[in-house]
PDB file of N, CA and C in Angstrom:
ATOM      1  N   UNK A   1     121.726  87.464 101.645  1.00  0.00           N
ATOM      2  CA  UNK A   1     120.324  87.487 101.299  1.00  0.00           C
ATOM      3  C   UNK A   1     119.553  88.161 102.438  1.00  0.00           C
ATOM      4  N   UNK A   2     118.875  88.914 102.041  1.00  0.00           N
ATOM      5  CA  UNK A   2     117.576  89.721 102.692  1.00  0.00           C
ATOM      6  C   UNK A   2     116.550  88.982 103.475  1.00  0.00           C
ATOM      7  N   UNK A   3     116.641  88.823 104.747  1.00  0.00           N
ATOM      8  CA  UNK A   3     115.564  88.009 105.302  1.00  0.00           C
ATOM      9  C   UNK A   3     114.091  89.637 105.668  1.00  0.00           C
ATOM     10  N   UNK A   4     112.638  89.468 104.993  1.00  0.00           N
ATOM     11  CA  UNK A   4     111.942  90.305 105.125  1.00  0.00           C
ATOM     12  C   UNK A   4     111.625  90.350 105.998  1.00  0.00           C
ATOM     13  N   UNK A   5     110.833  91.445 107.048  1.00  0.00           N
ATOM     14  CA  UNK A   5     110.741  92.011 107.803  1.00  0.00           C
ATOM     15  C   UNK A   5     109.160  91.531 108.218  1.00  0.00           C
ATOM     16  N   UNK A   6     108.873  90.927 109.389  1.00  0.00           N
ATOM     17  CA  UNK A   6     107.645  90.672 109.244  1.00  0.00           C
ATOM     18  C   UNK A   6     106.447  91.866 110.100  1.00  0.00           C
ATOM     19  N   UNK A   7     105.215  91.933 109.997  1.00  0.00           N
ATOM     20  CA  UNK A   7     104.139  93.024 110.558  1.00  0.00           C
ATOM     21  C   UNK A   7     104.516  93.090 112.236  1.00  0.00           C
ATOM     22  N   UNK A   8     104.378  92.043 112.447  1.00  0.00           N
ATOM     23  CA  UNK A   8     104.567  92.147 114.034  1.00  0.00           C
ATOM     24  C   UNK A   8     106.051  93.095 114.257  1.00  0.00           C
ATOM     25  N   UNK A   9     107.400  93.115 113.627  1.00  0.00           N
ATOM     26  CA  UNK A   9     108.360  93.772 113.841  1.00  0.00           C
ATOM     27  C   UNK A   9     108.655  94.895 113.335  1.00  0.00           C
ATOM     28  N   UNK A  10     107.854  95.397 112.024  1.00  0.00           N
ATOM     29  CA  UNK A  10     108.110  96.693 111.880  1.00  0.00           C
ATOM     30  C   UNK A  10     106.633  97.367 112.822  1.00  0.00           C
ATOM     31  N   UNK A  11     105.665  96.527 113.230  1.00  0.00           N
ATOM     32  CA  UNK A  11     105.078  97.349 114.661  1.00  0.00           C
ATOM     33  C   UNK A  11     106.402  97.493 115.849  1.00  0.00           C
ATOM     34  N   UNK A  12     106.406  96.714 116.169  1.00  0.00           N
ATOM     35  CA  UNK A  12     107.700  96.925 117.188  1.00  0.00           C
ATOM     36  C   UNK A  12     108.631  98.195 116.888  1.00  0.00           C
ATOM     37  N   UNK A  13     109.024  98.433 115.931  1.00  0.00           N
ATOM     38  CA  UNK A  13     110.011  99.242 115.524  1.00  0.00           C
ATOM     39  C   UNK A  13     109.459 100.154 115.830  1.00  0.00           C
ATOM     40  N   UNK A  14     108.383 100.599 114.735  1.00  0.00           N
ATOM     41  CA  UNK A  14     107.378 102.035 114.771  1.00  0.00           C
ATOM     42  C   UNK A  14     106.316 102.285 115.653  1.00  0.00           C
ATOM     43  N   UNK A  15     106.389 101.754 117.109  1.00  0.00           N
ATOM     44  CA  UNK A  15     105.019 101.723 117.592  1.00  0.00           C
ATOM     45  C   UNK A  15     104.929 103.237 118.227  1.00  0.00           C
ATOM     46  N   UNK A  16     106.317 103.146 119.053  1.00  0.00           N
ATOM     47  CA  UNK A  16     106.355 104.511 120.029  1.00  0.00           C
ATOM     48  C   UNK A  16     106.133 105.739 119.059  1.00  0.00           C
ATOM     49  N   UNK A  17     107.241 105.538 117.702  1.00  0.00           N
ATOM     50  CA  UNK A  17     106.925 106.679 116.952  1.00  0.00           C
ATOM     51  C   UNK A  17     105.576 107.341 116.907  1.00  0.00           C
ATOM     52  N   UNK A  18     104.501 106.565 115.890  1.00  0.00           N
ATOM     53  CA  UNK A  18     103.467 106.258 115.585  1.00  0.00           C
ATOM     54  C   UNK A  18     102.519 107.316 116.651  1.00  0.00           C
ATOM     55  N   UNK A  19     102.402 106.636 118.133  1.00  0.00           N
ATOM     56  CA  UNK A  19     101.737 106.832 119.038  1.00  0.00           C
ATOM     57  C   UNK A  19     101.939 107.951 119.559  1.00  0.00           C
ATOM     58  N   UNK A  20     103.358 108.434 119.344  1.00  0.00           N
ATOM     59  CA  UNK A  20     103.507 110.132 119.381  1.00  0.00           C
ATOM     60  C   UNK A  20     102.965 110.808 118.633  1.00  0.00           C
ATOM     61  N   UNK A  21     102.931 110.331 117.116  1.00  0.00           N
ATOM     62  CA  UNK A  21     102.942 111.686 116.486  1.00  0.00           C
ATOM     63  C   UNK A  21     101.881 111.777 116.760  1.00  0.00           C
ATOM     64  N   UNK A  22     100.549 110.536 116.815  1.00  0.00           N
ATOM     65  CA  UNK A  22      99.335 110.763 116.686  1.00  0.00           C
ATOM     66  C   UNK A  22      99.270 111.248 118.215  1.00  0.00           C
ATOM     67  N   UNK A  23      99.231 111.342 119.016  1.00  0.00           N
ATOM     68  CA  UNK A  23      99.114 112.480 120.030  1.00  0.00           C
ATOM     69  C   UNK A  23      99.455 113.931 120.006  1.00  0.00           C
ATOM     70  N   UNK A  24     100.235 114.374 119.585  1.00  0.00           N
ATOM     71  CA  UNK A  24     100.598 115.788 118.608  1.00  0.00           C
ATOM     72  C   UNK A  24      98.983 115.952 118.003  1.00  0.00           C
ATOM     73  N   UNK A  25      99.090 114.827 116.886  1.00  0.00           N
ATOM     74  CA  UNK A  25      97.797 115.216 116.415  1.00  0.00           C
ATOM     75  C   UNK A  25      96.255 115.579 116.848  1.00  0.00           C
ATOM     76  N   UNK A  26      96.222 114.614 117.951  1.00  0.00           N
ATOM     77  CA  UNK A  26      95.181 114.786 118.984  1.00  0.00           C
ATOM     78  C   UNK A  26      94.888 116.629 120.001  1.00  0.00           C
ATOM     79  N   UNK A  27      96.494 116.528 120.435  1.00  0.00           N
ATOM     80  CA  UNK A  27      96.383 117.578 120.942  1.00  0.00           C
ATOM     81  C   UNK A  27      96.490 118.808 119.867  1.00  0.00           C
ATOM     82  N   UNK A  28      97.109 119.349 118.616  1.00  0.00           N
ATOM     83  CA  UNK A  28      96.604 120.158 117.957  1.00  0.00           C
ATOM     84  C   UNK A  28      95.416 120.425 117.478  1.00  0.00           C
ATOM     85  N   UNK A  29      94.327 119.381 117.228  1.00  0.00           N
ATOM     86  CA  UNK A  29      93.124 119.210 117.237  1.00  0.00           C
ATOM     87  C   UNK A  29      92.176 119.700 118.970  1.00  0.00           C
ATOM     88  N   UNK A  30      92.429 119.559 119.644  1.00  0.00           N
ATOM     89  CA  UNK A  30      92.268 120.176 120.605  1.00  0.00           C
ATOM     90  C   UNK A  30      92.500 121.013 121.344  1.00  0.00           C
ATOM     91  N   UNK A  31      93.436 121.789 120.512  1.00  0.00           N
ATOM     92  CA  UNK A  31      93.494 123.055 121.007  1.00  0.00           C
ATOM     93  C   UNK A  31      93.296 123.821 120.071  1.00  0.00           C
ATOM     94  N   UNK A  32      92.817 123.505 118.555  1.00  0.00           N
ATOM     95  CA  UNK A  32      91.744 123.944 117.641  1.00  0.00           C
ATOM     96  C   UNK A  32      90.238 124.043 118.279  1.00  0.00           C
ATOM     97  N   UNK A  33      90.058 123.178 118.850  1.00  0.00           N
ATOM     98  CA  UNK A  33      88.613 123.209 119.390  1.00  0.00           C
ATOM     99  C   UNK A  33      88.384 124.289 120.622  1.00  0.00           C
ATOM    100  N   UNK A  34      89.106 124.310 121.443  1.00  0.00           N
ATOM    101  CA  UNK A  34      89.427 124.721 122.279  1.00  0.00           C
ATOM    102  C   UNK A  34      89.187 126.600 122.206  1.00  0.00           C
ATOM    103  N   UNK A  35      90.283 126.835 121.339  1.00  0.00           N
ATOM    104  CA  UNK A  35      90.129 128.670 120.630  1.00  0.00           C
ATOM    105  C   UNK A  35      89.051 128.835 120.368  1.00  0.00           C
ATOM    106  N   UNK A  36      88.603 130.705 120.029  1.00  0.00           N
ATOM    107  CA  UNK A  36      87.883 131.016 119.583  1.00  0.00           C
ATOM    108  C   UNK A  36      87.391 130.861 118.054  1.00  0.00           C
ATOM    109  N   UNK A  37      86.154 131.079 117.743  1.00  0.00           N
ATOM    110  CA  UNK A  37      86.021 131.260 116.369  1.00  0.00           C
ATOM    111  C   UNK A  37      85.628 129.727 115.818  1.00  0.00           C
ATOM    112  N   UNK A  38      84.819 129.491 114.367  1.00  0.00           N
ATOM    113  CA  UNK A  38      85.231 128.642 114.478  1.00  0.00           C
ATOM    114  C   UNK A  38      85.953 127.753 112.570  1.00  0.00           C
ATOM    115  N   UNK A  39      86.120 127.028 112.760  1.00  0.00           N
ATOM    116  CA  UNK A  39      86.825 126.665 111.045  1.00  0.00           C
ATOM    117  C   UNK A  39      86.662 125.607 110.355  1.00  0.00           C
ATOM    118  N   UNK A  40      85.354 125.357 110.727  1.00  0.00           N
ATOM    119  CA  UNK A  40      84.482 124.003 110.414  1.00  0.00           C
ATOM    120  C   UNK A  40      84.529 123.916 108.336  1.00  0.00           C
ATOM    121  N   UNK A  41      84.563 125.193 108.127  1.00  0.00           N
ATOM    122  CA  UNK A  41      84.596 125.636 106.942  1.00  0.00           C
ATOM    123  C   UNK A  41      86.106 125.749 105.663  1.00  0.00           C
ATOM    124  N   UNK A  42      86.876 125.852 106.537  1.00  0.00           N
ATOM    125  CA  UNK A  42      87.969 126.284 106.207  1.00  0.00           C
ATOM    126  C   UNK A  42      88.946 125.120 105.755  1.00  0.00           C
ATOM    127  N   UNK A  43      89.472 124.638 104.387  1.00  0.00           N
ATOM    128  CA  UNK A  43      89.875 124.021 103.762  1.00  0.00           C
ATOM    129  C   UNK A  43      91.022 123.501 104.949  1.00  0.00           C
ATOM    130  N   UNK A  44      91.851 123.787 105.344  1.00  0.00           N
ATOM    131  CA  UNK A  44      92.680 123.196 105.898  1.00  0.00           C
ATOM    132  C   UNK A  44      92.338 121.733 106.816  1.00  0.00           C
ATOM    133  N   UNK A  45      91.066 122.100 107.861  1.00  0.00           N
ATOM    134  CA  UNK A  45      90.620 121.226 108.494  1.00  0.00           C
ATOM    135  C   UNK A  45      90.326 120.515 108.367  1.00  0.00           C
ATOM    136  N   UNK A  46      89.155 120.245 106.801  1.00  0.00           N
ATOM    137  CA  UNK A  46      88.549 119.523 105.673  1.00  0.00           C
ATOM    138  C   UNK A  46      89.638 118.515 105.205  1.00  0.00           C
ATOM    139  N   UNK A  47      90.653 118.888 104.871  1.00  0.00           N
ATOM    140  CA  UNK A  47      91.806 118.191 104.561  1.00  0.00           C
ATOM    141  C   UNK A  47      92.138 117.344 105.893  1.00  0.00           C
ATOM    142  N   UNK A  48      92.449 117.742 106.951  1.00  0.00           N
ATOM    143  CA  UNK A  48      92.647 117.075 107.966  1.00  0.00           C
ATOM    144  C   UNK A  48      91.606 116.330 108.345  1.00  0.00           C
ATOM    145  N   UNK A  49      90.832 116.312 108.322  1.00  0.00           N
ATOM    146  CA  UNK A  49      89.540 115.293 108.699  1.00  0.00           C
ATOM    147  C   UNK A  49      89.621 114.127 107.215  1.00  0.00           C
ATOM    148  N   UNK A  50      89.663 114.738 106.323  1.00  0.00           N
ATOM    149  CA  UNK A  50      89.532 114.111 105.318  1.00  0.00           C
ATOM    150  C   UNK A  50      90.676 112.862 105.190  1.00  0.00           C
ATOM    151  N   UNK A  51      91.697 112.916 105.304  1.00  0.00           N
ATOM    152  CA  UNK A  51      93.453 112.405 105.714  1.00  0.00           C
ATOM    153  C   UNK A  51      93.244 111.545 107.150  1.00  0.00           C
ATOM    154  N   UNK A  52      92.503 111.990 108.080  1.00  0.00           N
ATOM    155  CA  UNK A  52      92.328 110.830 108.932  1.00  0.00           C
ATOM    156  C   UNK A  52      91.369 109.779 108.432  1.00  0.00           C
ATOM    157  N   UNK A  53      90.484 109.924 108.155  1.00  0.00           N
ATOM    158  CA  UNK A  53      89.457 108.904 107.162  1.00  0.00           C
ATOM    159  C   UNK A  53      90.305 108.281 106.708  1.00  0.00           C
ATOM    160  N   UNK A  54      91.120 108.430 105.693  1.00  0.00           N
ATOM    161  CA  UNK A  54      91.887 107.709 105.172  1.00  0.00           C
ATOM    162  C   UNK A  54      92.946 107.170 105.654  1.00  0.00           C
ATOM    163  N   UNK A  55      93.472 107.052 106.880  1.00  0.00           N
ATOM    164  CA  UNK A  55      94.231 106.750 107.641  1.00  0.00           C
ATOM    165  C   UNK A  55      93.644 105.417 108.167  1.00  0.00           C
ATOM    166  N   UNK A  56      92.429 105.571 108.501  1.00  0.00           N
ATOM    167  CA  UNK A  56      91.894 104.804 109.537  1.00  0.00           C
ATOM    168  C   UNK A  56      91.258 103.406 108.467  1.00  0.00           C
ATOM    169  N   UNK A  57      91.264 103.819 106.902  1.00  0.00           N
ATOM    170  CA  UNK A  57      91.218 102.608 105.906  1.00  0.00           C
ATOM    171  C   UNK A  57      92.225 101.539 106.073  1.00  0.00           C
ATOM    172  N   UNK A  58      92.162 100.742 105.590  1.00  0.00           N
ATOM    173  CA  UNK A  58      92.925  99.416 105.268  1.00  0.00           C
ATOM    174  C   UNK A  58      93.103  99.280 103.793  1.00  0.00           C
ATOM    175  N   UNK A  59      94.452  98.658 103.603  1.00  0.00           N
ATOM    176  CA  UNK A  59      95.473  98.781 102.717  1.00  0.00           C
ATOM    177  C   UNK A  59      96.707  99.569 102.188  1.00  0.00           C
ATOM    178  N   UNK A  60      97.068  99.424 101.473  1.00  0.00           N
ATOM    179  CA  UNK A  60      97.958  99.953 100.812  1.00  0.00           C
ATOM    180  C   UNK A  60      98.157 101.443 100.070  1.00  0.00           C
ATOM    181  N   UNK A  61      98.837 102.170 100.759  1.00  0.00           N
ATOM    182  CA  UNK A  61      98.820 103.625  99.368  1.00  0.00           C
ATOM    183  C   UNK A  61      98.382 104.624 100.376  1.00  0.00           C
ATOM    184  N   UNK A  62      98.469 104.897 101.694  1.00  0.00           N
ATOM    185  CA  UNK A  62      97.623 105.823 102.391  1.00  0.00           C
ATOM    186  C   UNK A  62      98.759 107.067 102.440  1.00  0.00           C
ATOM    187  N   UNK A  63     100.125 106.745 102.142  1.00  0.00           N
ATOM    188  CA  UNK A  63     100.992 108.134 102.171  1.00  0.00           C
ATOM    189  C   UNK A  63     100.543 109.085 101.046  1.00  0.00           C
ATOM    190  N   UNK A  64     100.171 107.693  99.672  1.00  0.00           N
ATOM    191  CA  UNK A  64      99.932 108.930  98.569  1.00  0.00           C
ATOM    192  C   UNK A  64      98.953 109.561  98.778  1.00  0.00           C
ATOM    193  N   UNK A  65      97.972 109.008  99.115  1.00  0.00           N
ATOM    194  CA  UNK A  65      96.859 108.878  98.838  1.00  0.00           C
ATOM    195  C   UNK A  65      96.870 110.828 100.267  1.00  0.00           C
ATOM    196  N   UNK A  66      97.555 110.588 101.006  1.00  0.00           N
ATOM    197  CA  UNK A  66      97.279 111.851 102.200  1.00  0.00           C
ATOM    198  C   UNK A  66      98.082 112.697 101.276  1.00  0.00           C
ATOM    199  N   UNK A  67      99.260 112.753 100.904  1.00  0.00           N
ATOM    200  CA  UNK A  67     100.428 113.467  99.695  1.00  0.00           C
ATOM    201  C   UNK A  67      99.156 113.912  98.619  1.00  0.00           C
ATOM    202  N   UNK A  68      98.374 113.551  97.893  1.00  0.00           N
ATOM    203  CA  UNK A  68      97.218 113.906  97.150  1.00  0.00           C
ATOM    204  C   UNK A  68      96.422 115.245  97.848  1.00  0.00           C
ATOM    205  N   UNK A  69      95.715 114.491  99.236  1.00  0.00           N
ATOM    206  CA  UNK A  69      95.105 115.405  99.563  1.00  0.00           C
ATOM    207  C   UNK A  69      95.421 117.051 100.047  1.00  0.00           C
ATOM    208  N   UNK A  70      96.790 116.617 100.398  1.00  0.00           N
ATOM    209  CA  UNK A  70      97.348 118.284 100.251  1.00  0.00           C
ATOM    210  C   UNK A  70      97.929 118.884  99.530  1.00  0.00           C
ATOM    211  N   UNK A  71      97.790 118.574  98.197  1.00  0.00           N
ATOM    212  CA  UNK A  71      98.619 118.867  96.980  1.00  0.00           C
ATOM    213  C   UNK A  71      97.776 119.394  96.311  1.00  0.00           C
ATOM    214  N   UNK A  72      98.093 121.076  95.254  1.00  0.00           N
ATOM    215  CA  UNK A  72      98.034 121.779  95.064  1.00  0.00           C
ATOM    216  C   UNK A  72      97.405 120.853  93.480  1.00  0.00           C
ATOM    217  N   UNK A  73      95.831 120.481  92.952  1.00  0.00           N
ATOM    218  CA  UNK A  73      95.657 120.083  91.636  1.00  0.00           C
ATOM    219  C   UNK A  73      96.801 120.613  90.634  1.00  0.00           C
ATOM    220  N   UNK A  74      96.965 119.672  89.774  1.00  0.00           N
ATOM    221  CA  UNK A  74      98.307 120.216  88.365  1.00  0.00           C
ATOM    222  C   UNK A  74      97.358 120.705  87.463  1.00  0.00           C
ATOM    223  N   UNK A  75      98.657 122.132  87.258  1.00  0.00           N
ATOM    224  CA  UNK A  75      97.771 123.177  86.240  1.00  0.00           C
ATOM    225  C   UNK A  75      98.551 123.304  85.220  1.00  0.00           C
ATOM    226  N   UNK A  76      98.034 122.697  83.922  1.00  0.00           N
ATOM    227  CA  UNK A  76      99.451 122.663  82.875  1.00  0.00           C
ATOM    228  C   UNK A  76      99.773 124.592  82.619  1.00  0.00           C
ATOM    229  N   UNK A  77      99.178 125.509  83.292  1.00  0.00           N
ATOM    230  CA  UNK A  77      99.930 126.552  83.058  1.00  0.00           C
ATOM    231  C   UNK A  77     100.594 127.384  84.390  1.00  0.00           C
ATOM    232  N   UNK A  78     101.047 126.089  84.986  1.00  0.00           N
ATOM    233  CA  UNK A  78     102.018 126.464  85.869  1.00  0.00           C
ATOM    234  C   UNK A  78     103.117 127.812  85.897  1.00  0.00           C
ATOM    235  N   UNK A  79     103.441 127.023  84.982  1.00  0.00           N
ATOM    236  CA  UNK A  79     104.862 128.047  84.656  1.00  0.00           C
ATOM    237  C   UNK A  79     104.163 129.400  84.355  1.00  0.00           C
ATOM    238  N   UNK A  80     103.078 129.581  83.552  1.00  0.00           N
ATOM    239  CA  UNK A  80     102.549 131.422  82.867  1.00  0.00           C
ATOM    240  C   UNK A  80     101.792 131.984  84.529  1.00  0.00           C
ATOM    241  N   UNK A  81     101.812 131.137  85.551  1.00  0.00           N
ATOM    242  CA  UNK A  81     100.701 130.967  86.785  1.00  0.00           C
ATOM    243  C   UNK A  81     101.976 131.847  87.736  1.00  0.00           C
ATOM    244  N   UNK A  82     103.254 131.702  87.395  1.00  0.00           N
ATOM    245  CA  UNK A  82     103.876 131.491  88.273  1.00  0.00           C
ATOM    246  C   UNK A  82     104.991 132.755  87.859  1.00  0.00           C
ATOM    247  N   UNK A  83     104.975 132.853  86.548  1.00  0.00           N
ATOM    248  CA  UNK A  83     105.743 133.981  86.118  1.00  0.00           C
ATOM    249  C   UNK A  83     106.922 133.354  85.510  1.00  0.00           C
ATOM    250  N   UNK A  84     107.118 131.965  84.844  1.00  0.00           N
ATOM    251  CA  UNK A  84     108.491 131.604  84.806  1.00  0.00           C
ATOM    252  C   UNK A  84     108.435 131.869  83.439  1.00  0.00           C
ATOM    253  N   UNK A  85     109.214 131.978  82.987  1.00  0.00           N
ATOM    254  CA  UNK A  85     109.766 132.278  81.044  1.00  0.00           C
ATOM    255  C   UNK A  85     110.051 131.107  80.682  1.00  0.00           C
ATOM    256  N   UNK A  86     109.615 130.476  79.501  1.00  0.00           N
ATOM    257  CA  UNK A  86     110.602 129.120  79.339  1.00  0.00           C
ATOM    258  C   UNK A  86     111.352 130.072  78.283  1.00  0.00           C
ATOM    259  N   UNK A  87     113.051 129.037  78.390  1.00  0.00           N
ATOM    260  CA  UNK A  87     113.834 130.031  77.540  1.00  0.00           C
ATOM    261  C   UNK A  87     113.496 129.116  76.030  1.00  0.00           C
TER     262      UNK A  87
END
């Protein structure tokens, strides 16, 4: 039998991970700021700002919920979009 895993230990597990990546994140963000030009405008960032918001919520669902925000809306004419033939 499966004894579950309690909050305090899958922090333990994932903390170092966690605290890396989000430093990656910090520093790619700052060395966005950093360059010329600027991309206050530009969908990518929007998404990234948008995905930390939602990060920083409480509860459940924040992988889909970021998996959403960079996902391409469904176009039921994918396939004629894309060039595929159905046989």
């Amino acid at each position: 039998m499966t004894v579950p895993i309690t909050a305090t230990e899958v922090l333990d597990r994932e903390f170092l991970q966690v605290r890396a990546r989000l430093l990656e994140i910090a520093a790619a963000l700052d060395r966005i700021d950093r360059a010329s030009g600027d991309v206050a405008e530009d969908a990518r960032i929007k998404n990234i700002r948008q995905a930390l918001q939602r990060l920083d919520e409480s509860g459940q669902g924040r992988a889909e919920q970021l998996q959403l925000i960079f996902s391409r809306p469904f176009d039921e004419n994918w396939q004629a979009e894309l060039g595929i033939e159905l046989g």
